[in-house]
Protein backbone atom coordinates (compact mmCIF):
# COMPACT_ATOMS: atom_id res chain seq x y z
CA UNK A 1 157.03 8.53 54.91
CA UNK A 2 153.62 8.20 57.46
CA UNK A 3 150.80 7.48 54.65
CA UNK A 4 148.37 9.24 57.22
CA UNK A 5 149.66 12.34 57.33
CA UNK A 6 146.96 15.52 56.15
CA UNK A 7 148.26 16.19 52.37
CA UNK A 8 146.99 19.89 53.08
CA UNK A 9 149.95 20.50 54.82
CA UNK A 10 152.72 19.17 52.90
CA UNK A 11 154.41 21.53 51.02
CA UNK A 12 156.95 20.41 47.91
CA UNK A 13 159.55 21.84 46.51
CA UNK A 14 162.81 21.44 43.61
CA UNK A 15 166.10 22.45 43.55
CA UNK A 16 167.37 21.63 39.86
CA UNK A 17 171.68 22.56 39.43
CA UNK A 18 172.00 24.64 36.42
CA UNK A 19 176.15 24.73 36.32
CA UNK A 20 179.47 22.91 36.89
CA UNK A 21 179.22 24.87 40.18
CA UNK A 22 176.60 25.22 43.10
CA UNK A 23 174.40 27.12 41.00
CA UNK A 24 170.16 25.69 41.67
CA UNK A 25 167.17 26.80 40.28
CA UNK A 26 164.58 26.29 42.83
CA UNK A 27 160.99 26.17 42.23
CA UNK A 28 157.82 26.09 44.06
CA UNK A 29 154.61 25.47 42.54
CA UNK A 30 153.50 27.46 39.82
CA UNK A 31 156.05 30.46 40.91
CA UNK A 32 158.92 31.92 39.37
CA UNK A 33 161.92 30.30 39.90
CA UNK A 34 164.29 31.63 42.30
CA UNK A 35 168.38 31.14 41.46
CA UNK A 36 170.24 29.89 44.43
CA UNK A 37 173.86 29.99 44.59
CA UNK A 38 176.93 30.41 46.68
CA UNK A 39 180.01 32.85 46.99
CA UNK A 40 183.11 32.15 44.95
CA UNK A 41 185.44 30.15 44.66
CA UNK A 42 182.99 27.33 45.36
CA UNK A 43 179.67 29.36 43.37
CA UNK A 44 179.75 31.92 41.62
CA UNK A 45 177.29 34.31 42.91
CA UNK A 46 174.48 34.19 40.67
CA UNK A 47 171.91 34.17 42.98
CA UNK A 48 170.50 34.10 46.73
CA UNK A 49 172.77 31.81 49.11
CA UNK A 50 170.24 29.58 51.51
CA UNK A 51 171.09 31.88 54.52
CA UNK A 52 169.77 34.72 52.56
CA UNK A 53 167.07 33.28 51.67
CA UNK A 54 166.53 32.03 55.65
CA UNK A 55 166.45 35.53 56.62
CA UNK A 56 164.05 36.91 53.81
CA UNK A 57 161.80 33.92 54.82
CA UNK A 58 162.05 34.27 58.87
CA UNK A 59 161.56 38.34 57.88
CA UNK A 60 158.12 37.89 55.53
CA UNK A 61 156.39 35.22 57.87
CA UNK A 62 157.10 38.07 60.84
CA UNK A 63 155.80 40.63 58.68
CA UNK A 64 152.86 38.35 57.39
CA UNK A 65 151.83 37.87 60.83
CA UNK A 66 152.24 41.09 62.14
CA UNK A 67 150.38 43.05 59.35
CA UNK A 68 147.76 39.94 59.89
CA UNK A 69 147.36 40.86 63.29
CA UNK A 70 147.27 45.00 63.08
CA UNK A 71 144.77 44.61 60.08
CA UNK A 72 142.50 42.61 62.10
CA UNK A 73 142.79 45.25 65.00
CA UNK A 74 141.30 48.12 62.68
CA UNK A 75 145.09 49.70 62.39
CA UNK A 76 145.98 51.64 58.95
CA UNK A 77 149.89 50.56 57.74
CA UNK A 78 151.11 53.30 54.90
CA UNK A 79 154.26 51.38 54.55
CA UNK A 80 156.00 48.20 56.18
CA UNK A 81 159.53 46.87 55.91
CA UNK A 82 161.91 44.99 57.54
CA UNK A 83 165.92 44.88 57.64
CA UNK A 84 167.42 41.33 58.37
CA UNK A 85 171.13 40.82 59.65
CA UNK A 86 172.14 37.71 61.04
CA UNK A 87 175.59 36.90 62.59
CA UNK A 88 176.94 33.25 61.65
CA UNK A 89 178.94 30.93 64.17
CA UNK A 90 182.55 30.74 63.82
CA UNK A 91 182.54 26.88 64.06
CA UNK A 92 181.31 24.56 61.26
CA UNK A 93 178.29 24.35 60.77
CA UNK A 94 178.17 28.14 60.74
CA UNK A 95 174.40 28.78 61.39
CA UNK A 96 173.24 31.57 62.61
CA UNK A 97 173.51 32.39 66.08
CA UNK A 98 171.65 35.34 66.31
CA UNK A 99 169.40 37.05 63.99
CA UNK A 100 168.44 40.93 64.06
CA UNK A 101 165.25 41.91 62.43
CA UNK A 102 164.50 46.00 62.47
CA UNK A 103 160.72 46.69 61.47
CA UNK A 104 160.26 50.20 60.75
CA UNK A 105 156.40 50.66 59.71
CA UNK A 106 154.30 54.11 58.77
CA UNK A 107 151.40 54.42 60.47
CA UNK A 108 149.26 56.78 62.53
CA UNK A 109 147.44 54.94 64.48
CA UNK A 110 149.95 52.07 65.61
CA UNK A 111 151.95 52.55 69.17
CA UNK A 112 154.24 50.60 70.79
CA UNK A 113 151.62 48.60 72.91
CA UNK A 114 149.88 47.56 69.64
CA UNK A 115 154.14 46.31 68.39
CA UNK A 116 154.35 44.43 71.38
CA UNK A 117 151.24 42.84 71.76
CA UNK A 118 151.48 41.45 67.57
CA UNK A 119 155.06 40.56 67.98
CA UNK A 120 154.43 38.18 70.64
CA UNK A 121 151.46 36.69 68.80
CA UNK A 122 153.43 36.32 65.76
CA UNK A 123 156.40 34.66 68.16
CA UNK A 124 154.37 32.30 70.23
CA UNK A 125 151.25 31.21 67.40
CA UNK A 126 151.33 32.50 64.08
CA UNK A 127 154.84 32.17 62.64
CA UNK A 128 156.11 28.71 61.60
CA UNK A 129 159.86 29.75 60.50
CA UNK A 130 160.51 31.46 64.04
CA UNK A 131 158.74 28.42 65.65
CA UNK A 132 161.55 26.06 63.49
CA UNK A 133 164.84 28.67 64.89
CA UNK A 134 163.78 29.33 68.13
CA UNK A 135 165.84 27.50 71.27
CA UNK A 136 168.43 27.08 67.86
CA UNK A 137 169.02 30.79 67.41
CA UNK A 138 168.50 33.77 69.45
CA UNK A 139 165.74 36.61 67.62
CA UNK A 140 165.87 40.22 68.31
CA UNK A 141 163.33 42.72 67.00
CA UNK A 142 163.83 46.74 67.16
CA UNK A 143 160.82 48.64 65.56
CA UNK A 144 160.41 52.16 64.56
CA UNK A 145 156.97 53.66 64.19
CA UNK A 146 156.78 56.74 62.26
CA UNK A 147 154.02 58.98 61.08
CA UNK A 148 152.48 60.09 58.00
């Protein structure tokens, strides 16, 4: 591992098995541990498989920047969520080949100008997971803007 590296920006993480199966316990600093397991036969469903948890991450750094980026243009959000669905490859390994995120945000003074204009930001600069699928996995984003 490069010595020289900027320890600011590692991050660290543990993934401890807890059964005779696939079941982990994964932790992250001081946070509560998150359970991390697979479908039966091979787990037994007791938790989050790893491609869930890719699309809850991929969905809260694209809602972390875009909430960053409406906040910081004055814009009031009443309520924010997103709805992942990702299709996997037929062929081993079975990735995801394309990912479907649908933002649906309440808000009266957000339009579809304002959508555009933070998705791209959050695409090309302020996103790290999309920055680690992109050219890997194709992203599409629908978004519904509704009132108060």
């Amino acid at each position: 591992m490069d010595k020289n590296f900027d320890k600011s920006k590692e991050m660290k993480t543990t993934v401890s098995l807890i059964n005779n199966k696939v079941n982990f316990e994964g932790f992250a600093g001081e946070n509560k541990p998150v359970s991390i397991d697979y479908f039966p036969p091979l787990g037994d469903n007791l938790g989050y498989t790893s491609m869930e948890l890719l699309l809850l991450s991929l969905s809260s750094c694209v809602g972390t920047a875009i909430l960053t980026f409406l906040r910081k243009m004055g814009k009031t959000i009443f309520n924010f969520d997103i709805f992942s669905r990702g299709i996997r490859k037929e062929e081993h390994p079975t990735g995801f080949s394309i990912i479907y995120l649908e933002i649906i945000l309440i808000s009266d003074d957000v339009n579809s100008s304002d959508m555009e204009k933070v998705i791209k930001h959050a695409e090309e600069t302020y996103c790290p997971v999309w920055s680690m699928i992109k050219g890997n996995v194709e992203l599409k984003i629908d978004y519904q803007i509704n009132k108060k």
